[in-house]
N, C-alpha and C. Protein backbone atom coordinates (compact mmCIF):
# COMPACT_ATOMS: atom_id res chain seq x y z
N UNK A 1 103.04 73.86 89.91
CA UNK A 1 102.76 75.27 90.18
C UNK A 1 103.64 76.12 89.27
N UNK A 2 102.82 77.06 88.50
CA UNK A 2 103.69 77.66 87.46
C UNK A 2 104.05 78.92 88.49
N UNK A 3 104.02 79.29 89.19
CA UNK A 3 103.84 80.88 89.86
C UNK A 3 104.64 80.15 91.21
N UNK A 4 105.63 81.01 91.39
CA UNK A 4 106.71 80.64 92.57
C UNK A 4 107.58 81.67 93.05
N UNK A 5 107.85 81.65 94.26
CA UNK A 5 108.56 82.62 94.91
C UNK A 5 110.14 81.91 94.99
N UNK A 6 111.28 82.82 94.22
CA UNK A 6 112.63 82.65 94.73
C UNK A 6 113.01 83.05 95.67
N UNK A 7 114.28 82.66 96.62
CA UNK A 7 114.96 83.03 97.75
C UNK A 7 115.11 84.79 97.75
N UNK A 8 115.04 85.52 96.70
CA UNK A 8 115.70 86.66 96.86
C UNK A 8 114.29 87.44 96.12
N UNK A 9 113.04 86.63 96.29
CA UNK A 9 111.99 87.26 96.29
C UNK A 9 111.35 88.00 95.01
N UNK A 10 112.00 87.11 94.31
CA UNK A 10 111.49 87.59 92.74
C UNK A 10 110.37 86.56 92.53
N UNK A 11 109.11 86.59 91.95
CA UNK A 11 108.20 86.15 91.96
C UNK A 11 108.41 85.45 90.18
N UNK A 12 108.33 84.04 90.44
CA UNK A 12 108.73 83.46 88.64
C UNK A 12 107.31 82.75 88.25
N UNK A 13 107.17 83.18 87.42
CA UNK A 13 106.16 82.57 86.18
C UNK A 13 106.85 81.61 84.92
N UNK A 14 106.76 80.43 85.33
CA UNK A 14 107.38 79.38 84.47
C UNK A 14 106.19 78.79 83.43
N UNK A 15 106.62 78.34 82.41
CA UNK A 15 105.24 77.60 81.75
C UNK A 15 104.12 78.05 81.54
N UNK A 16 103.05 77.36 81.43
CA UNK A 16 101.56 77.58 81.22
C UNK A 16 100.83 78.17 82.52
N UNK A 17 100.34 79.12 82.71
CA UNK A 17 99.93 79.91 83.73
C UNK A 17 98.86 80.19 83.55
N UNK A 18 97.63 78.86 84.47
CA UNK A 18 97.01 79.22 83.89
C UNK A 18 95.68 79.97 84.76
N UNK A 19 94.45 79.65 84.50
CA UNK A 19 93.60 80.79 85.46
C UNK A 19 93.72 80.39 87.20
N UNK A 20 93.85 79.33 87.64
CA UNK A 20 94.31 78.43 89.18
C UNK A 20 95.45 79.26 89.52
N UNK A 21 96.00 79.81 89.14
CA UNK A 21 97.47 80.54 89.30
C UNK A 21 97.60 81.83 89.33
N UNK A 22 96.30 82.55 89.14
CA UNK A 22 95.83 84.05 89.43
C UNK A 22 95.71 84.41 91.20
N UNK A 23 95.21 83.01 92.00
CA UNK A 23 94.87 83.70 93.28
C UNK A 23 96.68 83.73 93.67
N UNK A 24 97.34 82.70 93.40
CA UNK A 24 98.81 82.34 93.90
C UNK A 24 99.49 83.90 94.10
N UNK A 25 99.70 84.33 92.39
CA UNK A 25 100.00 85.84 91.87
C UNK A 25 99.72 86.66 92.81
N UNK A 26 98.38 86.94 92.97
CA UNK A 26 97.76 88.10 93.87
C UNK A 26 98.53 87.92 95.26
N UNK A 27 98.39 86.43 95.78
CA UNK A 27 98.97 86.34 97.46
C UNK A 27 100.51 87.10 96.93
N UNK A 28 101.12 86.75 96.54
CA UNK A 28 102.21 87.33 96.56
C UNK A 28 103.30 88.11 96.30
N UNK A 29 101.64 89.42 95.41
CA UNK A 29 101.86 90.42 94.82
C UNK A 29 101.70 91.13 95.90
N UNK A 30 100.36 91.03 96.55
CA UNK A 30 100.22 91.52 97.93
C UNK A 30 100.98 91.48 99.13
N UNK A 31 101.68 90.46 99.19
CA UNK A 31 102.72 90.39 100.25
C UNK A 31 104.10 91.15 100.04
N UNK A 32 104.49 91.24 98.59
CA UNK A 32 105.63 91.37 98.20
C UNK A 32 105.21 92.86 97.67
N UNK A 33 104.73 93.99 98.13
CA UNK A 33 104.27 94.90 96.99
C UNK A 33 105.32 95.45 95.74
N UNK A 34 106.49 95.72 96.12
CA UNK A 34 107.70 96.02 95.64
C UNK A 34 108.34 94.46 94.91
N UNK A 35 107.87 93.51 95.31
CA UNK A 35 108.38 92.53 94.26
C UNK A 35 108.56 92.00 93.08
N UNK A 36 109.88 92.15 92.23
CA UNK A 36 109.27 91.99 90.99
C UNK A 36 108.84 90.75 90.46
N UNK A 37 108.34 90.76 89.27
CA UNK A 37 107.82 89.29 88.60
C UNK A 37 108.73 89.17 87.38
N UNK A 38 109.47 87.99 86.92
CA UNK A 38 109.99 87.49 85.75
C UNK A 38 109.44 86.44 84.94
N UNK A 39 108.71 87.13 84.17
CA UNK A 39 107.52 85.97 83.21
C UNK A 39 108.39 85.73 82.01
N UNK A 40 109.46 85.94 82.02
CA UNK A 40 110.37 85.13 80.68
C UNK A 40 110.59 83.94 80.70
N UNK A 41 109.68 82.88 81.59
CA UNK A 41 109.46 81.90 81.35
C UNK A 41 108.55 81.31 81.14
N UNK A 42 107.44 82.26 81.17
CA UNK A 42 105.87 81.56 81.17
C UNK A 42 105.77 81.10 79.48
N UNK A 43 105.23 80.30 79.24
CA UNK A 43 104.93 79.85 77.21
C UNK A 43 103.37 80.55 77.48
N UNK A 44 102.64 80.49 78.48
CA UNK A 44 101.07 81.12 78.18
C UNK A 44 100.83 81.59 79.34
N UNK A 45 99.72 82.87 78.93
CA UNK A 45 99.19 83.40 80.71
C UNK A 45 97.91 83.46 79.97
N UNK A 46 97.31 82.77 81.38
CA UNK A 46 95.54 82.87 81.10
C UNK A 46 95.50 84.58 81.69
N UNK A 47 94.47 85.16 80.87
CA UNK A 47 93.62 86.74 81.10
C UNK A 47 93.50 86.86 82.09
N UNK A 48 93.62 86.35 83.41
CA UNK A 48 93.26 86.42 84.86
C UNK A 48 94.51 86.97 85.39
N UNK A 49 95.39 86.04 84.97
CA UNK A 49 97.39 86.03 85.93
C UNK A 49 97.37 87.49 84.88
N UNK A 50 97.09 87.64 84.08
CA UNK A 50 97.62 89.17 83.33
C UNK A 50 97.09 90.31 83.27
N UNK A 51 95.56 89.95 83.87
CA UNK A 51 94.88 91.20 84.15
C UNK A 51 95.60 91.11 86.05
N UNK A 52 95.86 90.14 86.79
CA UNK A 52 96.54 90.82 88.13
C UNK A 52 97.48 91.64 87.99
N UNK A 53 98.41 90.89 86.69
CA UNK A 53 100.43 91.53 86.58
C UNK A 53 99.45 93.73 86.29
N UNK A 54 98.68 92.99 85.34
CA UNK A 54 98.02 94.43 84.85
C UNK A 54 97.62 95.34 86.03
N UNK A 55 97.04 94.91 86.87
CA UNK A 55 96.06 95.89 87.89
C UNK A 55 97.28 96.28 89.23
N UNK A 56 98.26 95.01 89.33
CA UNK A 56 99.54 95.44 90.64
C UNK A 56 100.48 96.09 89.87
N UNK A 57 100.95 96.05 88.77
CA UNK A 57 102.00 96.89 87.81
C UNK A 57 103.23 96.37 88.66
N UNK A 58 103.46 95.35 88.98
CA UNK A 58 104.52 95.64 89.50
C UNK A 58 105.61 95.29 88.28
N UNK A 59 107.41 95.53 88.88
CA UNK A 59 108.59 95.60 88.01
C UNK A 59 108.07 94.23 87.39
N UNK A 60 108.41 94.30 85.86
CA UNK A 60 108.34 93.01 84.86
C UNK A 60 109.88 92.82 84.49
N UNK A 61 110.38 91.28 84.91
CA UNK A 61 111.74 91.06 84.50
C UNK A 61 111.26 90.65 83.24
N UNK A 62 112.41 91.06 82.16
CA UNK A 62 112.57 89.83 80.98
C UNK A 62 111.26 90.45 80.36
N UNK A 63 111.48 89.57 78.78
CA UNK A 63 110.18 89.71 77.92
C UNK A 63 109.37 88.56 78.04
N UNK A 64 107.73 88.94 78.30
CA UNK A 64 107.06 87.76 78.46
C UNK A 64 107.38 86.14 77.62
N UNK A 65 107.39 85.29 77.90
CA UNK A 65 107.83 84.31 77.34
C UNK A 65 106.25 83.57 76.17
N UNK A 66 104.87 84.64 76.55
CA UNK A 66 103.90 83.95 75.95
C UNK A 66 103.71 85.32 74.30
N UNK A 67 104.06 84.78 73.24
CA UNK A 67 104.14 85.50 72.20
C UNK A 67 103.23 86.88 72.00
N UNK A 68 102.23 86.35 72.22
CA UNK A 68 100.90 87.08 71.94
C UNK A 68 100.93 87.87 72.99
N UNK A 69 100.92 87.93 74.60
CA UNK A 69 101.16 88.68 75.47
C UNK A 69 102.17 89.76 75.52
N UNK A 70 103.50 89.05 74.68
CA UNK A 70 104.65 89.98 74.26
C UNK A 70 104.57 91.31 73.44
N UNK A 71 103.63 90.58 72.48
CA UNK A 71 102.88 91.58 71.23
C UNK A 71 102.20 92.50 71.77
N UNK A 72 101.28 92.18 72.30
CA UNK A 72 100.32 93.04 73.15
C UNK A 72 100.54 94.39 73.57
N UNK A 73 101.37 93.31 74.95
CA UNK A 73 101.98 94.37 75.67
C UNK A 73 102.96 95.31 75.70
N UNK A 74 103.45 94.99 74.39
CA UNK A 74 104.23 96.03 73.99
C UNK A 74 103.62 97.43 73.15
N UNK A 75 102.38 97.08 72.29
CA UNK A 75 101.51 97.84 72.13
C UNK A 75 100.55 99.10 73.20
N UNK A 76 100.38 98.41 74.75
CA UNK A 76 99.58 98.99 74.85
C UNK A 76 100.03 100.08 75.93
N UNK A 77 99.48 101.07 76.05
CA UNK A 77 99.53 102.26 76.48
C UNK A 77 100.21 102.12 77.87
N UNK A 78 101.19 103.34 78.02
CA UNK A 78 101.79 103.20 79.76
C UNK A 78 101.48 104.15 80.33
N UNK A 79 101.48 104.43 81.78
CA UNK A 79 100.85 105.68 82.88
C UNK A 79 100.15 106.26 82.24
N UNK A 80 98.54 105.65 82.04
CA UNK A 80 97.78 106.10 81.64
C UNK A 80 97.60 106.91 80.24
N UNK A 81 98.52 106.98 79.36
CA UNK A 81 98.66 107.56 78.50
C UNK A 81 97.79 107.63 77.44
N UNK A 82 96.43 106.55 77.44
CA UNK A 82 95.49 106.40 76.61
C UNK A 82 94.49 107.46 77.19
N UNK A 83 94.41 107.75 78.42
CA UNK A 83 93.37 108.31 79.14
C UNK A 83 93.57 109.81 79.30
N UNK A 84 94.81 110.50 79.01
CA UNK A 84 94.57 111.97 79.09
C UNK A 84 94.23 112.00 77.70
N UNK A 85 93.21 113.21 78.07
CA UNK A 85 92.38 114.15 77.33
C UNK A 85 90.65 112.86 76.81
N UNK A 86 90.61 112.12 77.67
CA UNK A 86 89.47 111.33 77.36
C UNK A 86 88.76 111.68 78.95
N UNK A 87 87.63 111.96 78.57
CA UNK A 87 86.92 112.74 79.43
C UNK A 87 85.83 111.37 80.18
N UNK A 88 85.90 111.81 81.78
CA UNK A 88 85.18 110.66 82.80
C UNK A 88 83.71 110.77 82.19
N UNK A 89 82.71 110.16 82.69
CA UNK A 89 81.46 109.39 82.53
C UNK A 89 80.68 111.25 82.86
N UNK A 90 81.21 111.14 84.49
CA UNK A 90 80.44 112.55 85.05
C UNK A 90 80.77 113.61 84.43
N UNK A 91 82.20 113.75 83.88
CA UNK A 91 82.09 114.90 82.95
C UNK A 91 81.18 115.17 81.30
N UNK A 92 81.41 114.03 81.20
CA UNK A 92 80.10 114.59 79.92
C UNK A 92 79.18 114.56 80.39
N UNK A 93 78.58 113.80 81.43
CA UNK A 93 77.05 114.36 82.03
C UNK A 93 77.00 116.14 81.95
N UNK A 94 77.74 116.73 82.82
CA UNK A 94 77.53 117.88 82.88
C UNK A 94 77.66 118.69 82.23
N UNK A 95 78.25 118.27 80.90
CA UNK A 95 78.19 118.98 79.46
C UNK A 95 76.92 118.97 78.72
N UNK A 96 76.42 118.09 79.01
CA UNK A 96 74.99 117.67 78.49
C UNK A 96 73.69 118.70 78.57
C-alpha cells in the first residue's frame, strides 16, 4: 500500500501510487479534512491519486517525489487564478 496514515495523522504517499490507491486517498482525505499529505516520497502518481490531491487541496508536505508531477505542479495556476476574468458557459450565452 503506497497511501498510509501516520500516528500524528499525516497522510504518506510512498512509491508508485498507483490508480488502486485513489479510493484509499479519498477515504482519508474525507475523514481527515484538515489532514495534510506528504508525497515526497511517492517516485509516480497515477492521474486519479492527483486529480483527488487536486479536487481536496489539502496541505502538500515536501516536493512531490514524482518529477513530472513536480514540474507540473509547480506551473499550474493557484486559487483559481487561471479563471478570473474567463467568463462561465451562461455568461456568453447571454451575450449572444
Amino acid at each position: 500500500m503506497t497511501v498510509r496514515l501516520n500516528s500524528d495523522g499525516v497522510i504518506i504517499l510512498t512509491g508508485e501510487c498507483p490508480v488502486e490507491d485513489a479510493e484509499t486517498l479519498l477515504e482519508h482525505l474525507q475523514a481527515r479534512r484538515d489532514g495534510p499529505v506528504d508525497w515526497s516520497g511517492c517516485t509516480a502518481l497515477h492521474t486519479a491519486v492527483l486529480q483527488i490531491l487536486m479536487a481536496a487541496r489539502p496541505k502538500l508536505l515536501g516536493a512531490c517525489g514524482d518529477g513530472f508531477v513536480r514540474t507540473w505542479a509547480a506551473s499550474a495556476p493557484r486559487d483559481g487564478a487561471a479563471a478570473k476574468g474567463r467568463k462561465r458557459a451562461k455568461d456568453r450565452k447571454s451575450e449572444s
